[in-house]
Protein backbone atom coordinates (compact mmCIF):
# COMPACT_ATOMS: atom_id res chain seq x y z
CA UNK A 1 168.50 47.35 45.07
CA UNK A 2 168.88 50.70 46.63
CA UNK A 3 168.28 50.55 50.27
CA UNK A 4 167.19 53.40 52.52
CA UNK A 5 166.73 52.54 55.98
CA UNK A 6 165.57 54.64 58.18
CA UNK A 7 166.58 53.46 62.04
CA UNK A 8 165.66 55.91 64.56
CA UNK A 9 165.49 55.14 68.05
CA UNK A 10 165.18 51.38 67.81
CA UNK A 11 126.67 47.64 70.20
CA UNK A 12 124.48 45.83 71.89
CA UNK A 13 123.57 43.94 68.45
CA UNK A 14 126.84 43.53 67.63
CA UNK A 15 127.63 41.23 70.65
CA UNK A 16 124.98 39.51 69.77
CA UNK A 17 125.97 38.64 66.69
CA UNK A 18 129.38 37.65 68.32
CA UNK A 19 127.72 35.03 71.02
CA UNK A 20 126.03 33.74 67.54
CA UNK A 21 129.28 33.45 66.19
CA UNK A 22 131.30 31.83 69.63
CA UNK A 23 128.82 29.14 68.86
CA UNK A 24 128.87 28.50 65.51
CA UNK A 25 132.67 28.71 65.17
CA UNK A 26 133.10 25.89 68.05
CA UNK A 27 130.78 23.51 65.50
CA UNK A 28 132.68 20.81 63.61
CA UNK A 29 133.34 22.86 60.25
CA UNK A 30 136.30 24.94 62.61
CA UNK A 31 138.16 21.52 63.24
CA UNK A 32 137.46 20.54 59.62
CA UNK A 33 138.48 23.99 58.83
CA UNK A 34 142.12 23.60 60.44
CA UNK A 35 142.52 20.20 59.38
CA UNK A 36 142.21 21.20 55.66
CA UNK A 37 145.36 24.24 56.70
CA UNK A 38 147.41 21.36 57.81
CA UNK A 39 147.20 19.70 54.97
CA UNK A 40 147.71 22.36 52.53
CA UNK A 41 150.32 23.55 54.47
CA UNK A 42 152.30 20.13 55.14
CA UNK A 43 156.22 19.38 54.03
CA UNK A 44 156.94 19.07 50.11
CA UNK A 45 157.47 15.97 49.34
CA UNK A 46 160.72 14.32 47.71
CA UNK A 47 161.97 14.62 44.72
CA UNK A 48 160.98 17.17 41.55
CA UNK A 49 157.95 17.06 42.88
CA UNK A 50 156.07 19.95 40.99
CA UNK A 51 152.45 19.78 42.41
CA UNK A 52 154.27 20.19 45.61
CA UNK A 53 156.36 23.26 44.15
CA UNK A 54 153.22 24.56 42.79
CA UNK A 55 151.15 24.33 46.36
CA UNK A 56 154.49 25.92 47.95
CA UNK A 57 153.60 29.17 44.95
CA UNK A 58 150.39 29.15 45.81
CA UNK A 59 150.68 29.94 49.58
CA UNK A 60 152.05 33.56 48.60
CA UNK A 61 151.19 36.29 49.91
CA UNK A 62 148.01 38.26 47.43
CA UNK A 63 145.33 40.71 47.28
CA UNK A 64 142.07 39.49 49.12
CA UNK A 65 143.53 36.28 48.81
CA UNK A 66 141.91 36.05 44.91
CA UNK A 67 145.01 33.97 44.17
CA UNK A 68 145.29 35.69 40.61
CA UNK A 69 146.92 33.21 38.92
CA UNK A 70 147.27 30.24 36.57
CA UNK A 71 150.33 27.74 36.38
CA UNK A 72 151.38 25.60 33.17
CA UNK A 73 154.15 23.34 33.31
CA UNK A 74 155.48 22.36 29.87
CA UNK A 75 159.61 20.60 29.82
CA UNK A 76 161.80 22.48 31.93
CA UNK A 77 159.50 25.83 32.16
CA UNK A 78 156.43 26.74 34.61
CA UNK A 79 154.74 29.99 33.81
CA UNK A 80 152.57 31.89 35.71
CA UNK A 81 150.01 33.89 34.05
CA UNK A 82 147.46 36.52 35.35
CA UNK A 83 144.09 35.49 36.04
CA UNK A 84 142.37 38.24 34.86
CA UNK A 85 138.63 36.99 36.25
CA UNK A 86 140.01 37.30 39.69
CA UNK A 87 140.70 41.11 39.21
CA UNK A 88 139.64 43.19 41.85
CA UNK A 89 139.16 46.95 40.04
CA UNK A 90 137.54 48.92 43.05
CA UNK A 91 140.77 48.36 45.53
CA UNK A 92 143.40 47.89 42.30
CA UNK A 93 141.98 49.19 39.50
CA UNK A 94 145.60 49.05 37.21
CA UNK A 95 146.32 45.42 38.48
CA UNK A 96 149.35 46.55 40.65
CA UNK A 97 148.42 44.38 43.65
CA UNK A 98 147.72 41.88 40.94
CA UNK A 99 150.80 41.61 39.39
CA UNK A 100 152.59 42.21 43.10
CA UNK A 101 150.66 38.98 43.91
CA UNK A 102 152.31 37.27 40.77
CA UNK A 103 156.00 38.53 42.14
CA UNK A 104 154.95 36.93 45.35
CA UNK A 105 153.92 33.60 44.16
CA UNK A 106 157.04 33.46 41.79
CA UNK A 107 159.35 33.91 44.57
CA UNK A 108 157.49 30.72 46.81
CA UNK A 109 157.91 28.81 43.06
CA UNK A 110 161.77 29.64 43.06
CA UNK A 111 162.59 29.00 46.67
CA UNK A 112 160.38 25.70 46.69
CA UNK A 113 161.97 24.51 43.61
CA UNK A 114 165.05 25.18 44.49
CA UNK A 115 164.72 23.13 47.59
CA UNK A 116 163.58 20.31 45.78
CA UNK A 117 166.68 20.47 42.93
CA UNK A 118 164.88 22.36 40.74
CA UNK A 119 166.92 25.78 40.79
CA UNK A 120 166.47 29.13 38.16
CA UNK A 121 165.30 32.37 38.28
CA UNK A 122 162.12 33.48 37.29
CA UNK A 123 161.84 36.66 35.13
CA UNK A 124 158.95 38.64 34.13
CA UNK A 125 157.87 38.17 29.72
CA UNK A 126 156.40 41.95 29.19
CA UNK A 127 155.03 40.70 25.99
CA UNK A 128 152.90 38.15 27.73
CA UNK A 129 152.53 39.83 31.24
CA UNK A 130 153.11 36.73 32.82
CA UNK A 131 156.19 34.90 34.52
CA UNK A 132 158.35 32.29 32.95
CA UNK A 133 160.06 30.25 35.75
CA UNK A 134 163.29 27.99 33.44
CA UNK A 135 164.46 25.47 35.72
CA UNK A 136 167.42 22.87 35.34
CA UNK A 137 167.96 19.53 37.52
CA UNK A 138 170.64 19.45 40.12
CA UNK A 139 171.43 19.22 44.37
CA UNK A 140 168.32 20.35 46.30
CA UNK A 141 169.10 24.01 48.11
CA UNK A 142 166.91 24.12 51.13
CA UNK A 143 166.79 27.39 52.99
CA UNK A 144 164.94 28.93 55.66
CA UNK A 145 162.79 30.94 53.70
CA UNK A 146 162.06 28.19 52.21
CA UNK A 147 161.26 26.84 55.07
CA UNK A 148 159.07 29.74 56.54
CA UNK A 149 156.30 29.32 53.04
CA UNK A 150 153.86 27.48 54.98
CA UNK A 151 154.48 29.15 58.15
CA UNK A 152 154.08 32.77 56.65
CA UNK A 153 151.21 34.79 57.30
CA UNK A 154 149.44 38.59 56.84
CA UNK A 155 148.28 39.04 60.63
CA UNK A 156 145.81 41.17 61.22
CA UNK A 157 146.08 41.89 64.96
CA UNK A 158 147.76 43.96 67.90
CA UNK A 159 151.36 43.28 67.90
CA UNK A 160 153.17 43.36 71.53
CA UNK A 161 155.08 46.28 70.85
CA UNK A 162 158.85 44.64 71.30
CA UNK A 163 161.82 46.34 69.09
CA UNK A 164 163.16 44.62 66.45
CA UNK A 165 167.37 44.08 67.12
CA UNK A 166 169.42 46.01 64.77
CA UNK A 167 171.09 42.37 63.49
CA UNK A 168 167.47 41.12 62.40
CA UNK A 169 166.82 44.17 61.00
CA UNK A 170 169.87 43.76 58.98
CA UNK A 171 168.50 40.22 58.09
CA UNK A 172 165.20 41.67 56.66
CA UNK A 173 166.92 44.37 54.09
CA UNK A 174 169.40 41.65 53.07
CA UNK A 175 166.32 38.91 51.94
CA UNK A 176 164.42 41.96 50.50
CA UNK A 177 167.17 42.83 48.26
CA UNK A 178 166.05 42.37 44.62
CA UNK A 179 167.14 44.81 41.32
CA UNK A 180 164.86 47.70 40.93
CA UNK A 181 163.33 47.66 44.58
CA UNK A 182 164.01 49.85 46.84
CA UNK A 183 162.78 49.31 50.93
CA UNK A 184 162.60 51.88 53.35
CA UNK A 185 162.10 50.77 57.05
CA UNK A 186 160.92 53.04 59.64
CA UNK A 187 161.73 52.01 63.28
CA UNK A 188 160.95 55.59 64.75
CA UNK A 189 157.71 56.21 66.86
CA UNK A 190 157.33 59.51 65.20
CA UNK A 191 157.99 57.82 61.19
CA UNK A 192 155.15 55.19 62.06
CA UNK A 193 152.78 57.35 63.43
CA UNK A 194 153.04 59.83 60.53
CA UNK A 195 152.39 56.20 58.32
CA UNK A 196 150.06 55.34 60.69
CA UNK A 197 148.32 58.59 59.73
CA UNK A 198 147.98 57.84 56.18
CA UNK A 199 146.92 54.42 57.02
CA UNK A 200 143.89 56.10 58.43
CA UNK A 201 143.38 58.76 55.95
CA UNK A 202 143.35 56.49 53.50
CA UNK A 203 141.12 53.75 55.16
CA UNK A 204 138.61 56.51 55.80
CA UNK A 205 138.36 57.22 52.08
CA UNK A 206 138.05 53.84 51.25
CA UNK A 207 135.42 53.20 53.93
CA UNK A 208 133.39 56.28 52.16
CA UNK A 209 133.85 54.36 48.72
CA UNK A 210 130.12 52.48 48.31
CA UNK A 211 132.20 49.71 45.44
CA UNK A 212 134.65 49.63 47.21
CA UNK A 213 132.83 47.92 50.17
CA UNK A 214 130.79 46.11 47.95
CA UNK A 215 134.17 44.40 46.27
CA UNK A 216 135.19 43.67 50.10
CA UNK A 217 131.92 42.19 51.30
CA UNK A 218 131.97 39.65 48.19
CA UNK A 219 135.73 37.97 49.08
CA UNK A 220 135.17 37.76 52.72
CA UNK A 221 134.35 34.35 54.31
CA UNK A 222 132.32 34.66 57.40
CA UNK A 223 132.65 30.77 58.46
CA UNK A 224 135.23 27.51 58.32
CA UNK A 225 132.19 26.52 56.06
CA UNK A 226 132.70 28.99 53.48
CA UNK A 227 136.21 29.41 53.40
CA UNK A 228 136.71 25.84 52.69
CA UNK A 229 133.81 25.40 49.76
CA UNK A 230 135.68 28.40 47.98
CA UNK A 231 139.35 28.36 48.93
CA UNK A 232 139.93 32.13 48.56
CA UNK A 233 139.11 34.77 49.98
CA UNK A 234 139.61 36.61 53.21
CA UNK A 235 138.28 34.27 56.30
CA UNK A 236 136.97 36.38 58.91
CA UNK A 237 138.93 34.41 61.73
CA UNK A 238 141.98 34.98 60.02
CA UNK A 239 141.46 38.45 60.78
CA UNK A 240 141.20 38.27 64.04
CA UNK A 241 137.10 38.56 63.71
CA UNK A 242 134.62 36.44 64.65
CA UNK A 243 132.88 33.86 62.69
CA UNK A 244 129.51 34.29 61.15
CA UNK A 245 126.80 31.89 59.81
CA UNK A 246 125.81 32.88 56.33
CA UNK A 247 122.78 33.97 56.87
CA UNK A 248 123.74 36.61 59.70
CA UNK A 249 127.43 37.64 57.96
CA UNK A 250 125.88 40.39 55.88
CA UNK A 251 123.78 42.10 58.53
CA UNK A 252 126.38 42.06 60.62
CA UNK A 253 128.81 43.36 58.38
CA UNK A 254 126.57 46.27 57.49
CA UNK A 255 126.26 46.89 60.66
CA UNK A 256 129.76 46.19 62.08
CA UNK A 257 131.75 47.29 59.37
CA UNK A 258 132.02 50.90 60.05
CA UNK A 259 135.28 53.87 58.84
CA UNK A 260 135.67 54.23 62.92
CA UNK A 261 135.81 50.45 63.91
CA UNK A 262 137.84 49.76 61.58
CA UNK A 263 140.35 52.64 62.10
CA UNK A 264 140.72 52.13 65.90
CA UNK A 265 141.76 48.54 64.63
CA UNK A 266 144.64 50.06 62.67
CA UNK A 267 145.61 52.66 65.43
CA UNK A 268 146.22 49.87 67.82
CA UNK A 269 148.05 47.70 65.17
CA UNK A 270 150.03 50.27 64.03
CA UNK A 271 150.80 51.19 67.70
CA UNK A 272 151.82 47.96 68.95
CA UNK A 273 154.21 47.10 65.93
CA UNK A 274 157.76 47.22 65.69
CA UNK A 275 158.23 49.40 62.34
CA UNK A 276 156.81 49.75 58.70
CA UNK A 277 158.13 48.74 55.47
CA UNK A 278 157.79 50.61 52.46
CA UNK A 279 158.44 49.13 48.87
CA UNK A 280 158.95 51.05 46.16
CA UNK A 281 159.60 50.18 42.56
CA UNK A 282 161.58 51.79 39.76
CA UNK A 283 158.86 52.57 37.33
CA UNK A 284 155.31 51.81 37.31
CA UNK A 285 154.35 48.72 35.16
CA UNK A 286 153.68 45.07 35.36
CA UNK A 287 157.28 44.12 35.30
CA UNK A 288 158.22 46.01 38.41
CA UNK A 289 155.19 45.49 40.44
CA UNK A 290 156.02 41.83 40.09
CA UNK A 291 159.58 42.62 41.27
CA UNK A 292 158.04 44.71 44.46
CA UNK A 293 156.28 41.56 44.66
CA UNK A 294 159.24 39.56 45.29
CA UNK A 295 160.53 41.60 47.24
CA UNK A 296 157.87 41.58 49.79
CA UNK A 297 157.56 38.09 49.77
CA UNK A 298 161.43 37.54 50.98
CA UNK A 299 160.62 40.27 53.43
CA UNK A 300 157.44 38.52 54.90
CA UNK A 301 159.18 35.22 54.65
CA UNK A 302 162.43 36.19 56.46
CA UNK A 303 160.16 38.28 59.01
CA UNK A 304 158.71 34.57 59.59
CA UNK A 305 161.80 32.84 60.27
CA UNK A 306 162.58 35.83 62.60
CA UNK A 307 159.61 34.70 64.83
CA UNK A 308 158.44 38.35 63.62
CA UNK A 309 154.72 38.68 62.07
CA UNK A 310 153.64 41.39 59.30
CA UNK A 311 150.62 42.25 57.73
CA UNK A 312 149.74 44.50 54.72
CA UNK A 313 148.23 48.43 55.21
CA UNK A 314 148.20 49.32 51.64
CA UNK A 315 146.02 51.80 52.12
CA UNK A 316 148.03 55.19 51.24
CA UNK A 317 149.30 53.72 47.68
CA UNK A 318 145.75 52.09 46.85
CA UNK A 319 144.19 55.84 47.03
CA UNK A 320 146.27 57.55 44.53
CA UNK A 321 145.54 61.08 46.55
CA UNK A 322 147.89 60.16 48.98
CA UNK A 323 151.11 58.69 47.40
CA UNK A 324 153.03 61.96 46.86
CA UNK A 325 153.05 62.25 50.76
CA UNK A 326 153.79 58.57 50.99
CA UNK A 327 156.64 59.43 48.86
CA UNK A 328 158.30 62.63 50.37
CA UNK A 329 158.07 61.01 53.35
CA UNK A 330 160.25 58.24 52.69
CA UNK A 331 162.51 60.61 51.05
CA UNK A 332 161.41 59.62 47.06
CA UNK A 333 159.33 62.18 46.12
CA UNK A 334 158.35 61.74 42.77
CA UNK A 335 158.36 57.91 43.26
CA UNK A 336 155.00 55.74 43.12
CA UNK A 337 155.58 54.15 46.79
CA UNK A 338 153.90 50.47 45.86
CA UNK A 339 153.65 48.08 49.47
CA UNK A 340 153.02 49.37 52.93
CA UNK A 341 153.58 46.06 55.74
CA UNK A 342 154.23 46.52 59.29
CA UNK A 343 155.57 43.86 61.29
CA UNK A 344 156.48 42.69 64.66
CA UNK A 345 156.13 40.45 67.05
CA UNK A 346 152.55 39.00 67.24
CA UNK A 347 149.81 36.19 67.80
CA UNK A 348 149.56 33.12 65.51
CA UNK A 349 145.76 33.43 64.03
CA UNK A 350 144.08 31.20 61.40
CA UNK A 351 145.71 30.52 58.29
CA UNK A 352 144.00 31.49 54.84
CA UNK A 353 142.51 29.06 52.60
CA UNK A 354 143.36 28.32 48.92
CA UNK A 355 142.05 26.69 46.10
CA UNK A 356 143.60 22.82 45.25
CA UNK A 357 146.45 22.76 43.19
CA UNK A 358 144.51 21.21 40.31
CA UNK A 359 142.12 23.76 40.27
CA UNK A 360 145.34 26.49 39.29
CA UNK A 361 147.00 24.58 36.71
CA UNK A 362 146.46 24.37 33.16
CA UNK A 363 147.35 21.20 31.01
């Protein structure tokens, strides 16, 4: 992997709608609601215990949390292969974030199989476009990224604005490190505020984009309720938002959901964190977008046993206009820049939901 790091200086209506929202969120579905997270989120069992494995993959990091993916286990082999019905074309229109997502999950498969004695590599089958995951039988490698899978989450919220220690930062290029990837950090005020700008730049397009909203609106769960009937999706409380009975969320986010809201959300996440992380991949195709994938996953997951949090603002690689200045300014011109996280240190919010295990496999 080549590393370069870059280390300088270390509505009246609406509230409304949000008393609406205080009460419905204290109602029974919100304790159901983080019952169900402990669950899905609990220990893996003993032994090769590939449901468990498979939950572990699951709990990767994805785009609108679709969870794009299908799992067959057959002998010594699990594939994963795209779920092409979960495709989201307005924000990812090639399938990068898709095939990032499958890089994600694949990494959670190797480090949770690995734990349970289950070790291998998984590699990317170009003539399939999904991943093959060969596993043989032998002493059980826990590890603390391991560890950090069900801990690990994208927050969406103000950070406290703390530095990041040169040693931990050290920690974070070392887990990213993976052939074909490269990561460029940015600890500088000035570097994050010139990513910051994009952030915004590109979030304003987006906002202006009529499908794009439209894709948005239809994966975002307004209540517990919700969230737990479809086990995707982006739950509004993860977000740091307020919960929403179904019959008020689309008003509201009509209403709500506006290019300056949003942005003044970014500014002040983007102001309070500690740095940004840019992944870039040697070419652009399935194969590497899965390996940015993995990548990004051992960044988010060592960022979580760090105590640190991180959250995804992909918004200057998903509007192709503004790559090339992504690009030149991490020193790469020429280069398709492919994941944009900040991180830092931050509040715990609601975990995201996904689907059961048995709804992901095939037999």
């Amino acid at each position: 992997m080549k590393r370069r790091t870059l280390l300088v200086g270390g509505g009246a209506a609406v509230l409304a709608g949000g008393a609406l929202a205080g009460s419905f969120a204290m109602t029974g579905s919100a304790a159901d609601y983080a019952r169900a997270m402990e669950t899905l989120r609990a220990p893996l069992g003993g032994g090769p215990d590939l449901d468990g494995v498979i939950r572990y993959a699951t709990l990767a990091a994805n785009g609108h949390n679709t969870q794009p993916w299908r799992f067959h286990a057959s002998g010594q082999t699990i594939r994963i292969s795209p779920d092409l019905s979960r495709r989201t074309p307005a924000v990812d229109p090639d399938d990068h974030h898709l095939y990032a997502s499958l890089g994600c999950a694949a990494e959670n498969l190797a480090l949770a199989a690995a734990a349970r004695g289950l070790s291998g590599n998984p590699r990317f089958d170009p003539a399939s476009n999904a991943v093959v995951f060969d596993y043989r039988t032998g002493a059980g490698q826990p590890s603390p990224l391991c560890d950090a899978i069900p801990k690990r989450q994208s927050t969406r919220a103000d950070f406290d604005g703390r530095l990041v220690s040169t040693t931990d930062l050290s920690a974070l290029e070392r887990a990213a490190q993976v052939p074909d990837v490269s990561l460029v950090l940015f600890a500088d005020r000035a570097s994050i505020d010139r990513v910051r700008d994009l952030i915004i730049a590109g979030n304003t397009a987006q906002m202006a984009d009529k499908t794009f909203l439209a894709e948005l609106k239809s994966w975002i769960r307004f209540n517990p309720n919700a969230a737990l009937q479809r086990g995707d999706g982006l739950f509004s409380a993860s977000s740091g938002n307020p919960a929403l009975p179904g019959w008020l969320a689309g008003p509201m986010f009509d209403l709500a959901f506006t290019a300056d809201a949003e942005n003044k959300k970014y500014i002040g996440q983007l102001d309070t964190s500690a740095g940004v992380a840019v992944f870039i991949g040697a070419r652009a195709d399935p194969a590497s977008w899965f390996a940015v994938g993995r990548a990004c996953q051992r960044f988010a997951l060592q960022a979580t046993a760090l105590g640190l949090k991180c959250s995804f603002v992909n918004q200057p690689v998903e509007v192709a206009s503004f790559r090339p200045e992504l690009a030149t300014l991490v020193g790469m011109p020429g280069q398709r820049p492919d994941i944009v996280m900040h991180y830092g240190y931050g509040p715990n919010l609601p975990m995201s939901p996904r689907r059961p295990v048995a709804d992901v496999i095939d037999t």
